[in-house]
N, C-alpha and C. Protein backbone atom coordinates (compact mmCIF):
# COMPACT_ATOMS: atom_id res chain seq x y z
N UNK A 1 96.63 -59.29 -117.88
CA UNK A 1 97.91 -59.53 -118.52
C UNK A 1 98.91 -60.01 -117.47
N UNK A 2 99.70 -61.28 -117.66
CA UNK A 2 100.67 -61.63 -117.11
C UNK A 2 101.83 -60.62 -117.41
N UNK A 3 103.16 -60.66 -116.15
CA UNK A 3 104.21 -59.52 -115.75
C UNK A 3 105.22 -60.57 -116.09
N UNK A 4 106.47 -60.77 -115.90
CA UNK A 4 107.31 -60.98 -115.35
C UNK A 4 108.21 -59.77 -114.60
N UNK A 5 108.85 -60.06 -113.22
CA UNK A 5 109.75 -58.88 -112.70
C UNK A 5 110.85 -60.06 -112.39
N UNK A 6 112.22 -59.66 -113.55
CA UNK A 6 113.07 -60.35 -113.16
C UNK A 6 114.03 -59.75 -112.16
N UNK A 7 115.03 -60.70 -111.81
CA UNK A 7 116.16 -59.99 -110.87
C UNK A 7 117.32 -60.74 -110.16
N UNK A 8 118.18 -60.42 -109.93
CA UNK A 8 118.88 -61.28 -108.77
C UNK A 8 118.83 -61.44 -107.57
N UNK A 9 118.56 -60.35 -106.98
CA UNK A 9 117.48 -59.90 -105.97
C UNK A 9 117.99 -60.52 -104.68
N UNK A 10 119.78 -59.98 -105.06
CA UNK A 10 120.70 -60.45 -104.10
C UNK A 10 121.43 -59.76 -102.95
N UNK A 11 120.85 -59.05 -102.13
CA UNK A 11 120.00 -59.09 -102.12
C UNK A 11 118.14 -58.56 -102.22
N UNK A 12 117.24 -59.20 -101.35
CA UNK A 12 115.81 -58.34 -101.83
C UNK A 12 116.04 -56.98 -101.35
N UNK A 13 115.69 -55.89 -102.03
CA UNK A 13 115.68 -54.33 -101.16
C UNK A 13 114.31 -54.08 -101.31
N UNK A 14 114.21 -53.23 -100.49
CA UNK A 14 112.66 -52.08 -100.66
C UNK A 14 112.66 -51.53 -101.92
N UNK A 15 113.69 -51.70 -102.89
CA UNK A 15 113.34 -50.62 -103.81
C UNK A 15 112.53 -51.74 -104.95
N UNK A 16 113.39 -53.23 -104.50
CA UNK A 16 112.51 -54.32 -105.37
C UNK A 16 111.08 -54.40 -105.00
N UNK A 17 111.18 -54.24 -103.32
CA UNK A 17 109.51 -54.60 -103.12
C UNK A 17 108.66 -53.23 -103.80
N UNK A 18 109.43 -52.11 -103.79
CA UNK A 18 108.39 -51.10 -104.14
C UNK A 18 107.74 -50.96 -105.09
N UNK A 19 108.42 -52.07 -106.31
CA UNK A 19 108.52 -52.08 -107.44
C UNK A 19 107.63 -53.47 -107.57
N UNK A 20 108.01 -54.00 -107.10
CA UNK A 20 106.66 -55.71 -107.27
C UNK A 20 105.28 -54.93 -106.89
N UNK A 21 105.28 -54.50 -105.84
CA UNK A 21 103.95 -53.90 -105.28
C UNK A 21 103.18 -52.85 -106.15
N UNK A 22 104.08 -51.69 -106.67
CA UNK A 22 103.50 -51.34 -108.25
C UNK A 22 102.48 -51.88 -109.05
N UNK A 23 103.85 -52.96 -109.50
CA UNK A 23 103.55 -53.56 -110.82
C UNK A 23 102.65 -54.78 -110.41
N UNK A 24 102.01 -55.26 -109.05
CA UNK A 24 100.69 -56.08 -108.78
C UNK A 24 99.87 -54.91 -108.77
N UNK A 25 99.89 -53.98 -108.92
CA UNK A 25 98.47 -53.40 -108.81
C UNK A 25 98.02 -52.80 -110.27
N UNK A 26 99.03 -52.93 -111.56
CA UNK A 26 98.94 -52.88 -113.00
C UNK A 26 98.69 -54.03 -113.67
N UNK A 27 98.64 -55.27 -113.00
CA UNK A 27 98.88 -56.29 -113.70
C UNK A 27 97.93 -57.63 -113.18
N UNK A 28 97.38 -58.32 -113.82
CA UNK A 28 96.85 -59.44 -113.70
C UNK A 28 97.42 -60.54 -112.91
N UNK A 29 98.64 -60.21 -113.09
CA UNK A 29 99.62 -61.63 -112.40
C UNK A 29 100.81 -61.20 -112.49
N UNK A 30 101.64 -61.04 -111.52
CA UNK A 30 103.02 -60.97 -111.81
C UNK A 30 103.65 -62.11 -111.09
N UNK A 31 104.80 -62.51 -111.87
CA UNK A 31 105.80 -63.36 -111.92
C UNK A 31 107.12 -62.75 -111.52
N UNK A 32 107.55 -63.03 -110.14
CA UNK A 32 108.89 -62.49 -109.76
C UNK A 32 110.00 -63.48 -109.43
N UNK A 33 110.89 -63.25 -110.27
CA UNK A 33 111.73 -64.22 -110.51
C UNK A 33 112.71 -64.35 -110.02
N UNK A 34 113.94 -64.96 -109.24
CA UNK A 34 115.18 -64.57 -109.15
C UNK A 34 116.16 -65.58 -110.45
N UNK A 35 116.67 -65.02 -110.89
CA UNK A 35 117.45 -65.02 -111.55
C UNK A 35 119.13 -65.80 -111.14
N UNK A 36 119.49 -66.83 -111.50
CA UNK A 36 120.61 -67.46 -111.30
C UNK A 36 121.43 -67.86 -112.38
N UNK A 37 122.75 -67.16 -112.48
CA UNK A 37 123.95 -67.55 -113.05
C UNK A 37 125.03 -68.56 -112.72
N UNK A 38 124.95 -69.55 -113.25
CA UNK A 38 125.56 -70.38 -112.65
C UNK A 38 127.39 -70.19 -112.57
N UNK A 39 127.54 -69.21 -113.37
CA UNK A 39 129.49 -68.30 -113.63
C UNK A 39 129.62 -66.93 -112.22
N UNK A 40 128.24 -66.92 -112.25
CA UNK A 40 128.39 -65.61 -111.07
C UNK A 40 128.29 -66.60 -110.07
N UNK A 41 129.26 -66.07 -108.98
CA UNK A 41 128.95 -66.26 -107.22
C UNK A 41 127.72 -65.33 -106.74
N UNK A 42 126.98 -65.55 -106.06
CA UNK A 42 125.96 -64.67 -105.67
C UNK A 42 126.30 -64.47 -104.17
N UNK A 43 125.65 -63.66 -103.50
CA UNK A 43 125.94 -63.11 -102.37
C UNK A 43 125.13 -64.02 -100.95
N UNK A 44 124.22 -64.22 -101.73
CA UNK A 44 123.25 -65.57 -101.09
C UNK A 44 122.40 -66.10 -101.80
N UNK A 45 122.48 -67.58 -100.83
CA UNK A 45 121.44 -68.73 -101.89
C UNK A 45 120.47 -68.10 -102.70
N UNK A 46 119.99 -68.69 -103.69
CA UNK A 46 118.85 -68.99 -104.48
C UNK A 46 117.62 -69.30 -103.61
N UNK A 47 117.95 -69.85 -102.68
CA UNK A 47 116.97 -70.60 -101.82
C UNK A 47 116.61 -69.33 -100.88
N UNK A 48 117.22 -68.67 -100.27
CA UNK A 48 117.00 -67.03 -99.43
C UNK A 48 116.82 -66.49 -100.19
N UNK A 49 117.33 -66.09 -101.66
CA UNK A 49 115.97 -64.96 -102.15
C UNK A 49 114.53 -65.28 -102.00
N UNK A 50 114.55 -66.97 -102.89
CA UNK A 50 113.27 -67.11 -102.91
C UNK A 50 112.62 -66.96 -101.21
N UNK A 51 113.04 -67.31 -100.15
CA UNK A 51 112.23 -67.21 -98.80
C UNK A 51 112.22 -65.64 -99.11
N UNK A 52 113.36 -64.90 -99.06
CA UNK A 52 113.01 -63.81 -99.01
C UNK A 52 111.76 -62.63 -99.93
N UNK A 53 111.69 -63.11 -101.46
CA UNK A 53 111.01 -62.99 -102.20
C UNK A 53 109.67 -63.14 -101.85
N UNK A 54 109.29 -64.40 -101.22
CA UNK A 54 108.04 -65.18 -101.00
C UNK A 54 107.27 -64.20 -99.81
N UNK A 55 108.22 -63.96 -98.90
CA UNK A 55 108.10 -62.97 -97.15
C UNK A 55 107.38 -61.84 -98.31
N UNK A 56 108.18 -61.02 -99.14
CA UNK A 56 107.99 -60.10 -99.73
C UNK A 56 106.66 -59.42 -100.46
N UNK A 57 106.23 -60.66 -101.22
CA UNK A 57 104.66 -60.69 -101.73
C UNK A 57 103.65 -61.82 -101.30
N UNK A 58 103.56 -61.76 -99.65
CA UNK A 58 102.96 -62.48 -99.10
C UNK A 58 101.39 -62.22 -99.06
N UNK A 59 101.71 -60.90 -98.77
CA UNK A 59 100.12 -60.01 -98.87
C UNK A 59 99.72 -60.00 -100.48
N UNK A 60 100.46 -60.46 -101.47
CA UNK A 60 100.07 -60.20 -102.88
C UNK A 60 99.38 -60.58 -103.84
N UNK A 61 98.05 -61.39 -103.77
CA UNK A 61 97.55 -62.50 -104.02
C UNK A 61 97.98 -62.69 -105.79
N UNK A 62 98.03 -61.80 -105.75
CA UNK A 62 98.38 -61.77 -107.78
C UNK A 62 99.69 -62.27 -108.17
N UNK A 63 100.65 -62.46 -106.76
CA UNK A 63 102.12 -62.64 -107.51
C UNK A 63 102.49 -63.66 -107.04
N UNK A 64 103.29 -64.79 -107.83
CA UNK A 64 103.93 -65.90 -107.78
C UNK A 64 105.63 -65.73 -108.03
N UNK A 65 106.22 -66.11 -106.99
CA UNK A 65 107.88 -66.32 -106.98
C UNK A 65 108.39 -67.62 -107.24
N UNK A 66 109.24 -67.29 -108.33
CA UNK A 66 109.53 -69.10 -109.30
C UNK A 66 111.45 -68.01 -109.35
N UNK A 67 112.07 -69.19 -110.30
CA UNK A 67 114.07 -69.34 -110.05
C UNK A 67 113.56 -69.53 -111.62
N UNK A 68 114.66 -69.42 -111.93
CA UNK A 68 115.52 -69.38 -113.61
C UNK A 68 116.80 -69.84 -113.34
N UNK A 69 117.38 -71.23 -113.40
CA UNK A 69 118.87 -71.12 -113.54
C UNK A 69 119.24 -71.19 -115.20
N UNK A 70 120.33 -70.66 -115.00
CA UNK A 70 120.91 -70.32 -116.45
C UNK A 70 120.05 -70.06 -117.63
N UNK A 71 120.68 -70.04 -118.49
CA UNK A 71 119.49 -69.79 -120.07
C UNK A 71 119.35 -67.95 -119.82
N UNK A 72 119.08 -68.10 -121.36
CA UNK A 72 118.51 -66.58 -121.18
C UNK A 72 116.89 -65.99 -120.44
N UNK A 73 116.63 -65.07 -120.48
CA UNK A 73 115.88 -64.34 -119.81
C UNK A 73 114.34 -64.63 -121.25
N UNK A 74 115.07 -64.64 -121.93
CA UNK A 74 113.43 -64.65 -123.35
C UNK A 74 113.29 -66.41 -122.88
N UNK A 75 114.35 -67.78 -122.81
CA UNK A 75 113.80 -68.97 -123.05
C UNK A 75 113.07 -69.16 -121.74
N UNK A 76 112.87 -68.16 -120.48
CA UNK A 76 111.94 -68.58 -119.35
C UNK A 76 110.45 -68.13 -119.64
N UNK A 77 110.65 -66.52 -120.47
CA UNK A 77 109.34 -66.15 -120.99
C UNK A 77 108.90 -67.44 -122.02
N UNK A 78 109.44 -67.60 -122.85
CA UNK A 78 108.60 -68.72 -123.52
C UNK A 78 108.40 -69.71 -123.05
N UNK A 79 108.78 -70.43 -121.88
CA UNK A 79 108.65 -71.58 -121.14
C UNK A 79 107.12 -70.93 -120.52
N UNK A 80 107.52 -70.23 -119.49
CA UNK A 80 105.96 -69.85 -118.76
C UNK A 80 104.87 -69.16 -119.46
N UNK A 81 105.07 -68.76 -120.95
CA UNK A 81 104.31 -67.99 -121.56
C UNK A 81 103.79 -66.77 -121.12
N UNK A 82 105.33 -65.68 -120.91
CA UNK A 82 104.98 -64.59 -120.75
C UNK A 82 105.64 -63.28 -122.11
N UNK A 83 105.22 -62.42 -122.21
CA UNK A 83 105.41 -61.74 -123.00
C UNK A 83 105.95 -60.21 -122.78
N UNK A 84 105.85 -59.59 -120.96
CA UNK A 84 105.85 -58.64 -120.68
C UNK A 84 107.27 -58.66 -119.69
N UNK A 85 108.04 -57.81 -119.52
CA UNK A 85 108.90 -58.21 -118.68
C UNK A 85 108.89 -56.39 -118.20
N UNK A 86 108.91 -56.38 -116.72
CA UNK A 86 109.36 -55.32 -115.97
C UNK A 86 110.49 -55.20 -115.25
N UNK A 87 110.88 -54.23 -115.53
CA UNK A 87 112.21 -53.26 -114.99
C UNK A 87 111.97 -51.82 -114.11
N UNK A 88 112.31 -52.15 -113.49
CA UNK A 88 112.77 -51.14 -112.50
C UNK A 88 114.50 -50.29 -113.20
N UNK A 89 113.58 -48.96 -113.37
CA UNK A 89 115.16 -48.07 -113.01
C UNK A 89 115.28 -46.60 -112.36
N UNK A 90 116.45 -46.89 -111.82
CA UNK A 90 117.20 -45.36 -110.94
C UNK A 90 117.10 -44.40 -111.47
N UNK A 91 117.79 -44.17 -112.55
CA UNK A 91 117.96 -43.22 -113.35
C UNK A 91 118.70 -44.03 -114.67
N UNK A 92 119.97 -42.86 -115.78
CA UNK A 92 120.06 -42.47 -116.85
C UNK A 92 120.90 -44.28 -117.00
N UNK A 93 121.94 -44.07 -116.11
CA UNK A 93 122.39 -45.33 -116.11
C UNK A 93 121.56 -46.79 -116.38
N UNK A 94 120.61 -47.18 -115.47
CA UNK A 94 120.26 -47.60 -115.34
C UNK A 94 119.46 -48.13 -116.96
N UNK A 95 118.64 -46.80 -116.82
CA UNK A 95 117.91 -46.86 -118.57
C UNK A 95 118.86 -47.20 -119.53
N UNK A 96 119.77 -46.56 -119.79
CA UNK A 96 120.78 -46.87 -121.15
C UNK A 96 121.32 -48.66 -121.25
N UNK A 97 121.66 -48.81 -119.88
CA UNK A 97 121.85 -50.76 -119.99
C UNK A 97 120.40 -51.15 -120.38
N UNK A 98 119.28 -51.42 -119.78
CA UNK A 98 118.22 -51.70 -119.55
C UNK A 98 117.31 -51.44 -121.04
N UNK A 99 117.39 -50.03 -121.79
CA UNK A 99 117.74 -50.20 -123.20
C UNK A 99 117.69 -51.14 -123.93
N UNK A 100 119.42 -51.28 -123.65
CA UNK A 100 120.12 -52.33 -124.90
C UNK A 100 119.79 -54.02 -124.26
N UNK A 101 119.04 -54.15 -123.17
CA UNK A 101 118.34 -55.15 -122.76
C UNK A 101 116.87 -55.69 -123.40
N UNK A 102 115.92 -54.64 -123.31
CA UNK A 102 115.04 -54.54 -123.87
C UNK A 102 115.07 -54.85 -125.42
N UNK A 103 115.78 -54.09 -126.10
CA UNK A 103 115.71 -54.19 -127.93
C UNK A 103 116.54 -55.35 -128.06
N UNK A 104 117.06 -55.82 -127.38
CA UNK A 104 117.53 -57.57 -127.36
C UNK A 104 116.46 -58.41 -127.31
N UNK A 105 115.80 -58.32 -126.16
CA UNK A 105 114.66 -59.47 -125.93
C UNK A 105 113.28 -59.59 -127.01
N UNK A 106 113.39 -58.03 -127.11
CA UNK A 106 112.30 -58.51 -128.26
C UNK A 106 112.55 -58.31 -129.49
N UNK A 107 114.21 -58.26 -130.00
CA UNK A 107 114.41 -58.49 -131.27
C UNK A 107 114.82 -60.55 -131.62
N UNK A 108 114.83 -61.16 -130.09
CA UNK A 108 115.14 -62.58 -129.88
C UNK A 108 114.06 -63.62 -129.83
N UNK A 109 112.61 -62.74 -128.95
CA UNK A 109 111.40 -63.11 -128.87
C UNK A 109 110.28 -62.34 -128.65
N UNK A 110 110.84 -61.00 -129.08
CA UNK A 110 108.98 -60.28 -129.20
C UNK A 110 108.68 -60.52 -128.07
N UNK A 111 109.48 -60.32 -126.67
CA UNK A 111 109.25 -60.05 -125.62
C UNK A 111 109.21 -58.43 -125.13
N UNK A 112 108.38 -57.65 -124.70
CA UNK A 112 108.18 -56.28 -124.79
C UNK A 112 108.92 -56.02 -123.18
N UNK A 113 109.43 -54.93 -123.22
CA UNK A 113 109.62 -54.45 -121.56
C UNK A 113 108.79 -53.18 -121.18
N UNK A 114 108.37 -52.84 -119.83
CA UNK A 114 107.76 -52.43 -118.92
C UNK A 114 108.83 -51.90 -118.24
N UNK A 115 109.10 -49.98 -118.71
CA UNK A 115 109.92 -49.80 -117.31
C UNK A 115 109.16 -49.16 -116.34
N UNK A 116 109.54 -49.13 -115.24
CA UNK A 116 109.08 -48.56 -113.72
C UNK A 116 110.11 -47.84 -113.23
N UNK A 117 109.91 -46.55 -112.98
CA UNK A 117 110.53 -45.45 -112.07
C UNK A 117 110.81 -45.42 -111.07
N UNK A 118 112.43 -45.90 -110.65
CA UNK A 118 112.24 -46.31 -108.84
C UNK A 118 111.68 -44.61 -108.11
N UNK A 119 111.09 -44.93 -107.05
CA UNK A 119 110.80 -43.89 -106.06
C UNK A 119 111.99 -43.51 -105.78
N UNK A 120 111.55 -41.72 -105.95
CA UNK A 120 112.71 -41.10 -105.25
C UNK A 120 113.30 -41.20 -104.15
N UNK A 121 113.11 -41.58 -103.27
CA UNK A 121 113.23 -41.92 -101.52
C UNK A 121 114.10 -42.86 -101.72
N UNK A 122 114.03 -44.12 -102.79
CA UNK A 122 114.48 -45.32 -102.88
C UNK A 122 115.58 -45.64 -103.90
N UNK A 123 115.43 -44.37 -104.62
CA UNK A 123 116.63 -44.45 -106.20
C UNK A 123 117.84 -44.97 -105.85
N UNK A 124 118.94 -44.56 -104.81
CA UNK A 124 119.86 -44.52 -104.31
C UNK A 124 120.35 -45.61 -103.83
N UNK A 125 119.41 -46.96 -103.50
CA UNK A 125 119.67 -48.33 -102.99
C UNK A 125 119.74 -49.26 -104.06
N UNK A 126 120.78 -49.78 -104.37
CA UNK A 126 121.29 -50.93 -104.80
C UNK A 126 121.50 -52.65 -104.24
N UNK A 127 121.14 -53.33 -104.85
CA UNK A 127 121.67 -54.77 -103.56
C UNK A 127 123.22 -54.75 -103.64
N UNK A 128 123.81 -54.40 -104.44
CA UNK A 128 125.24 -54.07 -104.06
C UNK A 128 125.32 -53.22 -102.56
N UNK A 129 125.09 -52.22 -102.50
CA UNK A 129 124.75 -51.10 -101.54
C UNK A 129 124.39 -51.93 -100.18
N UNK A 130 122.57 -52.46 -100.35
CA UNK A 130 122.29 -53.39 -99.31
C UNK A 130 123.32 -54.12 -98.39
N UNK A 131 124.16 -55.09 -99.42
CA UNK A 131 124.80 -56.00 -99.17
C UNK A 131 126.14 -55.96 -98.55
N UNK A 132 126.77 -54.77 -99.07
CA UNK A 132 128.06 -54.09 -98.13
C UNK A 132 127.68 -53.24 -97.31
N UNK A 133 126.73 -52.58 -96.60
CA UNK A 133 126.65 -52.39 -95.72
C UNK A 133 126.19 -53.52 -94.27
N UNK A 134 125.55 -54.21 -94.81
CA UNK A 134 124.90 -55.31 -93.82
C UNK A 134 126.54 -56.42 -93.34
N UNK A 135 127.10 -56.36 -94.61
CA UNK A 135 128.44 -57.28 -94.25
C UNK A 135 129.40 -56.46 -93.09
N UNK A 136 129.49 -55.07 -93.56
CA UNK A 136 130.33 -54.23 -92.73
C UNK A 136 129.70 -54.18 -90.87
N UNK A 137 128.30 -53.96 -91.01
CA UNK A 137 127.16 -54.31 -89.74
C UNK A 137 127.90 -55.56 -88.97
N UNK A 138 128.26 -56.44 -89.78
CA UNK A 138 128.54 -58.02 -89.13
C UNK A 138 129.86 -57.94 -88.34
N UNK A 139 130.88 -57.13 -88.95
CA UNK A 139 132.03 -57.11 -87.83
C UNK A 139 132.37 -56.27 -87.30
């Protein structure tokens, strides 16, 4: 069975890789995506996730890293013909958005979601998190 693991993945954390690396060892093929809004500023290129993404599941022979600009999240599953989409979550927060994400996608396209339990060690990291600390590092 083909995966998708979407994201913005702005940036990549361990808690994403912990979570790709998972979900290649459940899955036939996973598809890890970064995700681009063309109304959001992102924190860095499209082009550095994907290097970064790519560094990420290098060892992964099952997983392929592809971009989405704009459009929703169901018109890329039907473009690549996938049906499964995985999520990663922290906790309660996390689930309750992720939720009302899920019963969207497959009330739009009978796209099903896959959640995954971040590791406890790892719950606590955000790419928000990542990303202001590494900026604060810089000066």
């Amino acid at each position: 069975m083909r995966a998708l693991f979407p994201g913005s993945f702005d940036p990549v954390t361990q808690g994403h890789q912990d979570i790709l690396r998972r979900a290649a060892l459940l899955f036939d093929e996973v598809v890890v995506c970064a995700m681009f809004n063309s109304n959001k500023i992102g924190r860095f290129p499209v082009t550095e996730r994907l290097a970064r993404l790519r560094a990420a599941a290098a060892d992964l022979s099952n997983v392929t890293v592809d971009s989405h600009t704009g459009g929703l999240l169901v018109d890329y599953c039907s473009r690549v013909g996938i049906d499964l989409v995985i999520r990663g979550v922290r906790g309660v927060a996390d689930l309750d958005y992720e939720m009302t994400m899920a019963r969207m996608n497959h009330e739009l396209a009978g796209v099903e979601t896959f959640f995954m339990a971040a590791d406890p060690a790892m719950a606590h990291i955000s790419s928000t998190l990542v990303a202001t600390v590494r900026q604060q590092d810089l000066f």
